[in-house]
Protein backbone atom coordinates (compact mmCIF):
# COMPACT_ATOMS: atom_id res chain seq x y z
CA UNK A 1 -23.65 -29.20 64.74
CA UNK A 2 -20.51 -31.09 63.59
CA UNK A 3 -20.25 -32.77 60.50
CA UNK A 4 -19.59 -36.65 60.86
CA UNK A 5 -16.71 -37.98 58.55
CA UNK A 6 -16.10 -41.38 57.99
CA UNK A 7 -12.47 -41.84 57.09
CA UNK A 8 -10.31 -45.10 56.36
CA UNK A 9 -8.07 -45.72 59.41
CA UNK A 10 -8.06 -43.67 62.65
CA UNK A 11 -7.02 -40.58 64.12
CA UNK A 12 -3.87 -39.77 62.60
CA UNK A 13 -4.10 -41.47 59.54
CA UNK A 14 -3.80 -39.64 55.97
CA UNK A 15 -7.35 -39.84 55.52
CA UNK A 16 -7.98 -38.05 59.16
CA UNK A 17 -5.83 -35.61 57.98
CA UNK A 18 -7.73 -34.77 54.59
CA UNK A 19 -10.70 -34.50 57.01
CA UNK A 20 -9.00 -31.18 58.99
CA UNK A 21 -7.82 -29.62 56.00
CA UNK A 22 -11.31 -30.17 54.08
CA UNK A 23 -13.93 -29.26 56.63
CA UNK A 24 -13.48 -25.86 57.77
CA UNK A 25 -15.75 -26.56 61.14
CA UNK A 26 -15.07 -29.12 63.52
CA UNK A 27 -15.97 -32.79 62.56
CA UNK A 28 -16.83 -36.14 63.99
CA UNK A 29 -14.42 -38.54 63.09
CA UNK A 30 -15.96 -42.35 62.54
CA UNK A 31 -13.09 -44.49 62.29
CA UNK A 32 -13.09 -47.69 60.04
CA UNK A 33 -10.10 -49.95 59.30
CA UNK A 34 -11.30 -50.59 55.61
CA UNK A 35 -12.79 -48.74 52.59
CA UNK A 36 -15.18 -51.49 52.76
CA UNK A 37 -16.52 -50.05 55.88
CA UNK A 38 -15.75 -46.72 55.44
CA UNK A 39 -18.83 -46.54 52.82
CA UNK A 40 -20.85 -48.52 54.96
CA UNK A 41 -20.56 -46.36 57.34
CA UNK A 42 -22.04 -43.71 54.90
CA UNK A 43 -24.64 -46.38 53.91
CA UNK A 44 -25.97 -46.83 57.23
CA UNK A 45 -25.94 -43.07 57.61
CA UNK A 46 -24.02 -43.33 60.43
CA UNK A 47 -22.05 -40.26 58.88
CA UNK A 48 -22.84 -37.37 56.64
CA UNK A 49 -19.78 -37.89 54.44
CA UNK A 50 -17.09 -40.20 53.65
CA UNK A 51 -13.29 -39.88 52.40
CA UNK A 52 -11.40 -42.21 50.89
CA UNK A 53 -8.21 -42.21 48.63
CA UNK A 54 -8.55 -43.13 44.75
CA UNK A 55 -5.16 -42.80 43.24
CA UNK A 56 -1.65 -42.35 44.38
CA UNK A 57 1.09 -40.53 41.93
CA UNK A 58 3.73 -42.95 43.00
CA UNK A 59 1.22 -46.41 43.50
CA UNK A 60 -1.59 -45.55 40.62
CA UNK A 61 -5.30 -45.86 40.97
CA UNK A 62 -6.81 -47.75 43.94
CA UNK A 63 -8.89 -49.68 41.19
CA UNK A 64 -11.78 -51.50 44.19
CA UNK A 65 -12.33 -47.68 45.24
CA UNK A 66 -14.10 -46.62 41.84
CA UNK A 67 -16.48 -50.35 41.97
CA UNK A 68 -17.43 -49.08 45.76
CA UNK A 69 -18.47 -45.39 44.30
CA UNK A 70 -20.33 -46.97 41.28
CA UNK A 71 -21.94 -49.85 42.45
CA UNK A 72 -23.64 -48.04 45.87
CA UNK A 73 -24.32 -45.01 43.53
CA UNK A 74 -22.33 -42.79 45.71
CA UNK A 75 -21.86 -39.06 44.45
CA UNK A 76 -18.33 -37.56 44.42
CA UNK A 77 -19.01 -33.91 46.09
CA UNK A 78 -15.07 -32.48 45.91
CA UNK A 79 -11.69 -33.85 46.08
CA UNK A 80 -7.96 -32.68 47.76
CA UNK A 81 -4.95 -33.67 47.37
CA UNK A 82 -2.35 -34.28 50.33
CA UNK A 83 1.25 -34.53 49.82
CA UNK A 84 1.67 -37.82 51.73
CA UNK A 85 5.39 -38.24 53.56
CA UNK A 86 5.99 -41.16 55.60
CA UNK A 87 8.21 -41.22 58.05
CA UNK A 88 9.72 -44.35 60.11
CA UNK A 89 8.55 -44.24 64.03
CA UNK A 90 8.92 -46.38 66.56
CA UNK A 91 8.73 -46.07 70.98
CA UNK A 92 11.58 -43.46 72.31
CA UNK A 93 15.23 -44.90 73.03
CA UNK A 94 15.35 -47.00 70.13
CA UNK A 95 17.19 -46.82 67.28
CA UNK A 96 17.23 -48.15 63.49
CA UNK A 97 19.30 -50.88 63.95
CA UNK A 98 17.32 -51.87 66.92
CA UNK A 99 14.24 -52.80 65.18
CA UNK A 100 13.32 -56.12 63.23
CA UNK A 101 9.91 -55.80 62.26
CA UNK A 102 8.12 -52.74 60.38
CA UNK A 103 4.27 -52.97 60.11
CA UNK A 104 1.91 -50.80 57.86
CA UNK A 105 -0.74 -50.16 55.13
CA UNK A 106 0.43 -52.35 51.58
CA UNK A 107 0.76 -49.14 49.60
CA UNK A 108 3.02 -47.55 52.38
CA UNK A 109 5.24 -50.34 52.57
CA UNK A 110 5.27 -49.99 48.17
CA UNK A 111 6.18 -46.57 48.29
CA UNK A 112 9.17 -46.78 51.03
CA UNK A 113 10.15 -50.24 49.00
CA UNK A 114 13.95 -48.30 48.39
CA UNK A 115 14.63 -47.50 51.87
CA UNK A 116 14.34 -51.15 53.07
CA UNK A 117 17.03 -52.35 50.77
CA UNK A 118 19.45 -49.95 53.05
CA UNK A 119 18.07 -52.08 56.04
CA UNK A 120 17.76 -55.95 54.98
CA UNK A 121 17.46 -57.03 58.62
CA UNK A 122 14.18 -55.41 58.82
CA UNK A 123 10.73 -57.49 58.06
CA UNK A 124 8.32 -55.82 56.19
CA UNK A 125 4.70 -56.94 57.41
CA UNK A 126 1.41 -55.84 55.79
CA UNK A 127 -1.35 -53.98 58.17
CA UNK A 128 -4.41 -52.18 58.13
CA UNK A 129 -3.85 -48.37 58.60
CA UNK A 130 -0.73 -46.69 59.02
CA UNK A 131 -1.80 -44.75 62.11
CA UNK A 132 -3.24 -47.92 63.91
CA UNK A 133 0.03 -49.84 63.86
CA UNK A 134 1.38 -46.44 65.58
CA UNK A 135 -0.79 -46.70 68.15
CA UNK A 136 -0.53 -50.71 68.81
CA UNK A 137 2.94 -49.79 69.47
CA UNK A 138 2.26 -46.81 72.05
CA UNK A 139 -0.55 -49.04 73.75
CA UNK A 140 1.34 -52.52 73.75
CA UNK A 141 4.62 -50.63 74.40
CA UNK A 142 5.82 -52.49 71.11
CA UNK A 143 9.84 -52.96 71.42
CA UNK A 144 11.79 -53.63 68.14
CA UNK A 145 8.87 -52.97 65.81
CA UNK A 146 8.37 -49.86 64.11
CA UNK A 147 5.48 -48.15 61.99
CA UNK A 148 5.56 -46.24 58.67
CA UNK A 149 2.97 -43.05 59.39
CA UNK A 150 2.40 -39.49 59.00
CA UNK A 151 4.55 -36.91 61.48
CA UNK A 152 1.04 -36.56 63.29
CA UNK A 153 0.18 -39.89 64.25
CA UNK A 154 3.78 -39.86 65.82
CA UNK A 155 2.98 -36.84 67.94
CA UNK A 156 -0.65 -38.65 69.09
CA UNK A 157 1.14 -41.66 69.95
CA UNK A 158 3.98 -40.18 71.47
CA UNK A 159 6.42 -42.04 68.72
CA UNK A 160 9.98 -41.07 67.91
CA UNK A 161 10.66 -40.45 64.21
CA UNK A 162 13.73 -42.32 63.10
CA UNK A 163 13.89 -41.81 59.97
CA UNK A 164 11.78 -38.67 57.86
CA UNK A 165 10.08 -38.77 54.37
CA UNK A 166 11.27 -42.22 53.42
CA UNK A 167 8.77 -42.67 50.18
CA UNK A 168 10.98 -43.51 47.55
CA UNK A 169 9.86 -40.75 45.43
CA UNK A 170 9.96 -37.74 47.55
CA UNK A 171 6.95 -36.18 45.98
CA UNK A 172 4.09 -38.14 46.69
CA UNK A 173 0.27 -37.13 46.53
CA UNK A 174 -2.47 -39.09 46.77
CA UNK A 175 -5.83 -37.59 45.62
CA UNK A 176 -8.91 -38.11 47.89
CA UNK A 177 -12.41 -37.91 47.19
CA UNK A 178 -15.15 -36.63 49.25
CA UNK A 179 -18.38 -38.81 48.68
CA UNK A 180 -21.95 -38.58 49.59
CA UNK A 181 -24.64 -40.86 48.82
CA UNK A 182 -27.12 -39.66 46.22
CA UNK A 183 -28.68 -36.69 45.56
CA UNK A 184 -26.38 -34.08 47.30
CA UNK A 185 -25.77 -30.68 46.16
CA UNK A 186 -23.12 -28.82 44.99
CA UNK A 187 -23.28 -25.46 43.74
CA UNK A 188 -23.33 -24.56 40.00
CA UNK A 189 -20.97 -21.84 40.34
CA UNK A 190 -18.41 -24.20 41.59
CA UNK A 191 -18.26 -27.11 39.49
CA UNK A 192 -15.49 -27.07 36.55
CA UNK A 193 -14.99 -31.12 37.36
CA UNK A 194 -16.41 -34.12 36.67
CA UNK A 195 -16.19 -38.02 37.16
CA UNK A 196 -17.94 -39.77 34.32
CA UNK A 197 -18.51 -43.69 33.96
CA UNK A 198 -19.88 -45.44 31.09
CA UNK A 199 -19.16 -49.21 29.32
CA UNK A 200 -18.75 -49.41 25.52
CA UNK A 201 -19.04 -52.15 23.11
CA UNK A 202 -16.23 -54.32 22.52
CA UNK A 203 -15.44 -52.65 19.20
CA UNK A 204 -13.08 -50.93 17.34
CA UNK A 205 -13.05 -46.87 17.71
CA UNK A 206 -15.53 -46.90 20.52
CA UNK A 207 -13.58 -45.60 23.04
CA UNK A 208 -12.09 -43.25 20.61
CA UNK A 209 -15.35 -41.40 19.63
CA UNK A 210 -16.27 -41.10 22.92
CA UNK A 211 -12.77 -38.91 23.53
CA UNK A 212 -13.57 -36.99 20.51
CA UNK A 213 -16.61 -36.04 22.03
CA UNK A 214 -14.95 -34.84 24.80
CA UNK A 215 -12.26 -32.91 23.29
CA UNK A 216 -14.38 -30.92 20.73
CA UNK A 217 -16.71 -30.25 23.87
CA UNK A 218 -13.72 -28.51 25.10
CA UNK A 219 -13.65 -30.45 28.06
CA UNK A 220 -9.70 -31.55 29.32
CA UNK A 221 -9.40 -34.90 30.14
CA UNK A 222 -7.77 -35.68 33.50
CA UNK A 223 -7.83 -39.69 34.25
CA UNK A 224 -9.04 -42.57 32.39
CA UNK A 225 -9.45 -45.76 33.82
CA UNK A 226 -10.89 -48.94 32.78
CA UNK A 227 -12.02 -51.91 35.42
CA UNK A 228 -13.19 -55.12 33.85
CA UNK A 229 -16.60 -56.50 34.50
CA UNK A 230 -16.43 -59.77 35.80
CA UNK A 231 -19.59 -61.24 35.07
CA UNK A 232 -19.01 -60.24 31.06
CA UNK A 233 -15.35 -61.58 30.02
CA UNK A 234 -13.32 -58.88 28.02
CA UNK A 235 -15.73 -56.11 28.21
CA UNK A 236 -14.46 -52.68 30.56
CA UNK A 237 -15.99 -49.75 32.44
CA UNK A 238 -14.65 -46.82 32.21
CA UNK A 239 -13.92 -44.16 34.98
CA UNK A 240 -13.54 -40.38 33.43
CA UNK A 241 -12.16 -37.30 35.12
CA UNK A 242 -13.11 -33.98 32.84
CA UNK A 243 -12.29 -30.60 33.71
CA UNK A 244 -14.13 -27.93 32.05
CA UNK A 245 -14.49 -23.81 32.38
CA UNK A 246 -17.76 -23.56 31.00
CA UNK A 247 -20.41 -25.91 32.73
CA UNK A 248 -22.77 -25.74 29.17
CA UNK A 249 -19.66 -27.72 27.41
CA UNK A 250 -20.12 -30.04 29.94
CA UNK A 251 -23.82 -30.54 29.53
CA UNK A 252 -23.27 -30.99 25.86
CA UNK A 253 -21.13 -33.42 26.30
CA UNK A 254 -23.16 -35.79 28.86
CA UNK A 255 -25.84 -35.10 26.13
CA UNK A 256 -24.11 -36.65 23.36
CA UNK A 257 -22.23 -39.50 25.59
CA UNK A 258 -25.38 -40.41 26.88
CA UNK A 259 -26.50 -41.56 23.30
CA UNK A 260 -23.39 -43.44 22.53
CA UNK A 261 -22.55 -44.98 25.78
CA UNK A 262 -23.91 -47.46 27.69
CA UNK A 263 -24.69 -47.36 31.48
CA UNK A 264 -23.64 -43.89 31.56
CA UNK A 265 -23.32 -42.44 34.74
CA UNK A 266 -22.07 -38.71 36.41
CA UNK A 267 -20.19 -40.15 39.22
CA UNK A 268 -19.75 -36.43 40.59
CA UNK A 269 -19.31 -32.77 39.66
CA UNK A 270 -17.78 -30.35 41.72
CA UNK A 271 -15.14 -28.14 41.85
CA UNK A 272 -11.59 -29.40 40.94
CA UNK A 273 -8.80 -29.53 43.69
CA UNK A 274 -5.57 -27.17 43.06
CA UNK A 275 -2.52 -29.71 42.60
């Protein structure tokens, strides 16, 4: 039986890609055009698993991502990273100077910001999903607009590339993570990773103890970042990533961080992607 993956976007997107590289068997994609409904997907169990992107190396952290994992209690099961290049498609026959509008996802058009200063007669227009805007333009038979997407949603939609890798920074990865809801299992021998989240008081040195903790735990700290609660002015979650070779440093640590912290929580362990 295939396993049923709810991914942000549609077939073709980055996310459906993470899905084939992942997942060794066949899956059942469930396609939603929002992270929003992405996890509801996974909250309706209308999936097994969901995938959706957290940080970019070029863009930064996708900040509403880590409020959707903690506030539906969602466990992080494993992560990959894909090296994301976008490349500039558009119906066959046509060529750069041809088109006048270019549609896609607000952190595609951010990352291919450079290119478009080449090409000032082009409008840049905010969408959904890369891959969707690539097929709109196969199904409509969209003159004169073009989409930003991945080399595979332009063989899907039958698109012509007219332009390759045009992220300003030509190394790009975006980490995904692989989420669950509660409860699932991952194997002790694999996990050397883990997402943490606590809140501290607003007080000097907090923070600091905490990552003192952490460090003479031995555990390496990968990510920190803070999101502000909005119902309690000037006070911050924080989201953790911790490495660790020994799985015992990491239970002495949760031990201790528990005491100190408060509304501690393991977002996920697992085993840590190779970069």
């Amino acid at each position: 039986m295939s396993t049923a993956v709810a991914i942000q976007g549609i077939k073709g997107s980055f996310h459906h890609i993470v899905s084939q590289h992942y997942f060794d068997a066949d899956v059942k994609i469930i396609e939603c055009l929002s992270f929003d409904s992405t996890i509801e997907a996974l909250l309706k169990k209308q999936c097994d698993v969901a995938i959706i992107a957290l940080e970019n190396s070029i863009a930064g952290s996708i900040i509403p991502n880590y409020a959707l994992i903690n506030d539906h209690n969602l466990q992080i099961v494993g992560e990959y990273y894909l090296d994301i290049q976008h490349h500039l498609m558009a119906l066959p026959h046509q060529k750069i100077t041809d088109i006048t509008e270019v549609y896609s996802h607000p952190m595609a058009l951010l990352q291919c910001k450079a290119f478009f200063k080449n090409h000032p007669h082009i409008k840049l227009i905010e969408d959904k999903d890369t891959a969707e805007v690539a097929q709109r333009i196969q199904s409509q038979k969209l003159t004169q607009v073009a989409a930003i997407a991945s080399r595979l949603a332009s063989e899907i939609f039958e698109l012509e590339i007219l332009a390759e890798s045009i992220q300003t920074i030509k190394t790009n990865e975006t980490r995904f993570v692989v989420v669950k809801r509660q409860d699932a299992e991952v194997s002790q021998n694999d996990i050397n990773k883990a997402s943490l989240k606590f809140e501290l008081d607003h007080k000097r040195g907090s923070l600091a103890a905490i990552l003192n903790v952490l460090s003479d735990c031995k555990l390496n700290l990968t990510k920190i970042q803070s999101l502000p609660k909005i119902e309690t002015p000037w006070k911050y979650a924080f989201f953790v990533d911790v490495t660790f070779d020994n799985i015992a440093d990491f239970e002495k640590a949760k031990s201790i961080v528990t005491l100190m912290a408060t509304d501690f929580k393991i977002l996920g362990a697992y085993k840590s992607a190779s970069l």
